[in-house]
N, C-alpha and C. Protein backbone atom coordinates (compact mmCIF):
# COMPACT_ATOMS: atom_id res chain seq x y z
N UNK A 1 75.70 109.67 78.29
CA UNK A 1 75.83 110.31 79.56
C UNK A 1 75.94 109.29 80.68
N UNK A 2 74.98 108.15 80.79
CA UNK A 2 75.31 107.14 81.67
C UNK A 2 76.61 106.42 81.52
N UNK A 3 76.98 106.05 80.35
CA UNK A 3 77.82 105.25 80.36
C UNK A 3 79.59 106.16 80.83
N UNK A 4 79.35 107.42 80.63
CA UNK A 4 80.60 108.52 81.49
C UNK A 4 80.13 108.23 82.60
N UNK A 5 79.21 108.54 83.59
CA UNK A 5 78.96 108.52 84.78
C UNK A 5 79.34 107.12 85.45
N UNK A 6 78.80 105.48 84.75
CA UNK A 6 79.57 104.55 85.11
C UNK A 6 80.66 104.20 85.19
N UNK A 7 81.34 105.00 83.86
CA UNK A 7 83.01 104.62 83.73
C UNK A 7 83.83 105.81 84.80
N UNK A 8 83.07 106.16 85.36
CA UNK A 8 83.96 107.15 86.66
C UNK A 8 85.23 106.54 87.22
N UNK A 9 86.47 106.89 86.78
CA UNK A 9 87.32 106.57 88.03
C UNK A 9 87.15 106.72 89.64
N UNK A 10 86.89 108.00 90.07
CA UNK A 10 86.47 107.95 91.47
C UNK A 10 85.00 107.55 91.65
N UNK A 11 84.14 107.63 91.25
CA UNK A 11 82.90 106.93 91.23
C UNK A 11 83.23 105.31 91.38
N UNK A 12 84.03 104.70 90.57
CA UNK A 12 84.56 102.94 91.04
C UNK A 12 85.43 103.41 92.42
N UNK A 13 85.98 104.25 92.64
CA UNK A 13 87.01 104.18 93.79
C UNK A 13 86.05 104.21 95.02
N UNK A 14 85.30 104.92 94.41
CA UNK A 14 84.41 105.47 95.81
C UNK A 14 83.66 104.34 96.17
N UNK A 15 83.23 103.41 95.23
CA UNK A 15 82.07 102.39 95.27
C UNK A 15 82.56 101.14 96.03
N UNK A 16 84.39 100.41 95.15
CA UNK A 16 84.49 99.65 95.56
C UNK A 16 85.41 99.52 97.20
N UNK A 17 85.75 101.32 97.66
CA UNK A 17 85.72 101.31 99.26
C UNK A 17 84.68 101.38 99.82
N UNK A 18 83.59 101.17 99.56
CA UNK A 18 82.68 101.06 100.47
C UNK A 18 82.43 99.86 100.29
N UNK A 19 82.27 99.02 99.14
CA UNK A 19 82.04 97.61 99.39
C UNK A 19 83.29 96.78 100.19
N UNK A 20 84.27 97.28 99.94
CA UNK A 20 85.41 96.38 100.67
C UNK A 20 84.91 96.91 102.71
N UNK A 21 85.02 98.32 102.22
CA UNK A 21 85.32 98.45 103.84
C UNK A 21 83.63 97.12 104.49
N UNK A 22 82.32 97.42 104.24
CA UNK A 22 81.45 97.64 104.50
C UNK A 22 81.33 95.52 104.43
N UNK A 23 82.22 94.85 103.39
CA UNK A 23 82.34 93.43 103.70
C UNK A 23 83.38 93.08 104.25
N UNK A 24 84.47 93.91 104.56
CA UNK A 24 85.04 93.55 105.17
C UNK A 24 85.00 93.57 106.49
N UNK A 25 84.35 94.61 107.01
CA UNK A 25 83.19 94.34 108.23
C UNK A 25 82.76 93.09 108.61
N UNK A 26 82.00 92.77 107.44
CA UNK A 26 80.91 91.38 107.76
C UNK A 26 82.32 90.32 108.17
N UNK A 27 82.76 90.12 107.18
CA UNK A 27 83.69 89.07 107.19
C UNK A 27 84.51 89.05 108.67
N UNK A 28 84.68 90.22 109.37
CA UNK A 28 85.36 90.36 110.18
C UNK A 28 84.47 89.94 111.54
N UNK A 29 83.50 90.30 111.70
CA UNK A 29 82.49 90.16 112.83
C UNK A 29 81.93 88.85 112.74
N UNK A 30 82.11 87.57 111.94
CA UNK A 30 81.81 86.70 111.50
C UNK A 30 83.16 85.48 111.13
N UNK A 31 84.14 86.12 111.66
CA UNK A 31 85.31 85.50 111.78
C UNK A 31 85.03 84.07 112.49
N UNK A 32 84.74 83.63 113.60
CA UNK A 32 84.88 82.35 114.17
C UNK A 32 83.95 81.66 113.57
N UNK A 33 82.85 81.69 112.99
CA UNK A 33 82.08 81.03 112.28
C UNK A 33 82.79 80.03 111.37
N UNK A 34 83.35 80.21 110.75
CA UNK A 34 84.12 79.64 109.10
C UNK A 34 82.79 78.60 108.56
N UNK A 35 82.41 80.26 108.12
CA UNK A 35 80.99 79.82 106.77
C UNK A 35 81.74 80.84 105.80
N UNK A 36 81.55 80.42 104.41
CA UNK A 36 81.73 81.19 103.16
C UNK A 36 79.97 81.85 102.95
N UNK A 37 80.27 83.10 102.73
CA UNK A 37 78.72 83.59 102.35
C UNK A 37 79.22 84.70 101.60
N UNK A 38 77.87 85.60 100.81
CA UNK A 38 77.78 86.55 100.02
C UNK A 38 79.16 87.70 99.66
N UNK A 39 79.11 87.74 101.34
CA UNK A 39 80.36 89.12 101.74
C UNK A 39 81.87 88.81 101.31
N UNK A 40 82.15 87.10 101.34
CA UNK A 40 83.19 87.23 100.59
C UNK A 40 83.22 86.92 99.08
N UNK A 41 82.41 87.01 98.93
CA UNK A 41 82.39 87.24 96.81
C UNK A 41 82.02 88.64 96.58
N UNK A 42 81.91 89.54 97.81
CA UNK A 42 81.62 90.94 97.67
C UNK A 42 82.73 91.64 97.81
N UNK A 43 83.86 90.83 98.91
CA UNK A 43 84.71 91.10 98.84
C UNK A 43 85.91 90.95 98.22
N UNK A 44 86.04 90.08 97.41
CA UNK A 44 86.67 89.87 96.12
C UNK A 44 86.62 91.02 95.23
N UNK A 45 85.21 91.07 94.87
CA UNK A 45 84.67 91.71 93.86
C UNK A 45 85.44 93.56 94.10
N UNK A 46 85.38 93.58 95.70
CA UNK A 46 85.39 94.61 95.70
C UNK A 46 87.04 95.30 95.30
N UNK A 47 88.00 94.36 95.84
CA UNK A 47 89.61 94.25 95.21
C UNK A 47 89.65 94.73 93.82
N UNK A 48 88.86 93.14 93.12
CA UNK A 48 88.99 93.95 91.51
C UNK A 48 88.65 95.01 90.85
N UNK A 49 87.34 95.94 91.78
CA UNK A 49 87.21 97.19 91.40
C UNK A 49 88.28 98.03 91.57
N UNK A 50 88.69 98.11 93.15
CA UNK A 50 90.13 98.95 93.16
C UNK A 50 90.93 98.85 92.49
N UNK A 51 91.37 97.72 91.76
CA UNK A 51 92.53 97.52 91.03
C UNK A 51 92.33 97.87 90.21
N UNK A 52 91.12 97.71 89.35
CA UNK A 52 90.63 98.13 88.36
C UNK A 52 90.81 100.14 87.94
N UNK A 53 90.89 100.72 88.81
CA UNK A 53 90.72 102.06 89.05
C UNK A 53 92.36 102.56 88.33
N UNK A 54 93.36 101.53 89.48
CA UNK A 54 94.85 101.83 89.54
C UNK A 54 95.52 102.28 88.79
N UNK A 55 95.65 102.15 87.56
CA UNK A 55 96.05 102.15 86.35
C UNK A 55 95.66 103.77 85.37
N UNK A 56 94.14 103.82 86.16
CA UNK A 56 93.83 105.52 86.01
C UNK A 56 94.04 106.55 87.08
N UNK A 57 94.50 106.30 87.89
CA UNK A 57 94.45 107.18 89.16
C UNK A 57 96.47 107.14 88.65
N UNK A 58 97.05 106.57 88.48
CA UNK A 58 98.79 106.48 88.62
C UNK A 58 98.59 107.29 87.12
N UNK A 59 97.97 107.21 86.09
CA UNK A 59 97.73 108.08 85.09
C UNK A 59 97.96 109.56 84.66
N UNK A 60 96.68 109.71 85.51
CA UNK A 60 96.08 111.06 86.47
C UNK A 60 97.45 111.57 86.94
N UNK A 61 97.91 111.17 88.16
CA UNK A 61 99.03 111.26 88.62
C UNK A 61 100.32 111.87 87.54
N UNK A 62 100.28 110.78 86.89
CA UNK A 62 101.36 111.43 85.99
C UNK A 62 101.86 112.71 85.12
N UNK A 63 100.10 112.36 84.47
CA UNK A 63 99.75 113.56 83.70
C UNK A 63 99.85 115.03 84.68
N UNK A 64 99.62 114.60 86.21
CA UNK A 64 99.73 116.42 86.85
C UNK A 64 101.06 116.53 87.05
N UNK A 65 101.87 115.67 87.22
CA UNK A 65 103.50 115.69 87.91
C UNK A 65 104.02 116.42 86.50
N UNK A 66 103.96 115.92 85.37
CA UNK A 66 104.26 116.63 84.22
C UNK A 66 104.14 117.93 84.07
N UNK A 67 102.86 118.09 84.33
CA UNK A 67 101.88 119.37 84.02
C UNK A 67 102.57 120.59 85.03
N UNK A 68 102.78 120.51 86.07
CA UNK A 68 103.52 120.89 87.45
C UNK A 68 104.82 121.49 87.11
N UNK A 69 105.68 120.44 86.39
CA UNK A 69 106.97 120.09 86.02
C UNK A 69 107.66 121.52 84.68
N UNK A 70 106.02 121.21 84.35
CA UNK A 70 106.67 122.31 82.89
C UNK A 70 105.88 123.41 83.28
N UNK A 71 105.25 124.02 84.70
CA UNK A 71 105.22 125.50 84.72
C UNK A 71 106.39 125.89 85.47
């Protein structure tokens, strides 16, 4: 049961927009500084989640355009 609930497509979608939006914040309000800290390895991190998602969401996608297609 946990391990469905982790492997969520929108559960990662949902997670890694909030980490992008929420470091990309930091990173942004912290612009003239030029220090490397936490927020941008959060924000990395948070890319590869989205991308990570992509591949099931264009899926998804497909499978309804089909589904659509043949009623």
């Amino acid at each position: 049961m946990f391990k469905d609930f982790s492997q969520n497509p929108l559960l990662n979608l949902l997670s890694g927009s909030i980490l992008l939006t929420t470091s990309g914040y930091e990173i942004w309000s912290t612009f003239e500084e030029f220090t490397v800290g936490a927020h941008h390895g959060i924000f990395v991190f948070s890319i590869l989640q989205l991308l990570k998602t992509l591949p099931e969401i264009f899926h998804g996608s497909k499978e309804l355009s089909v589904s659509v297609k043949s009623t």
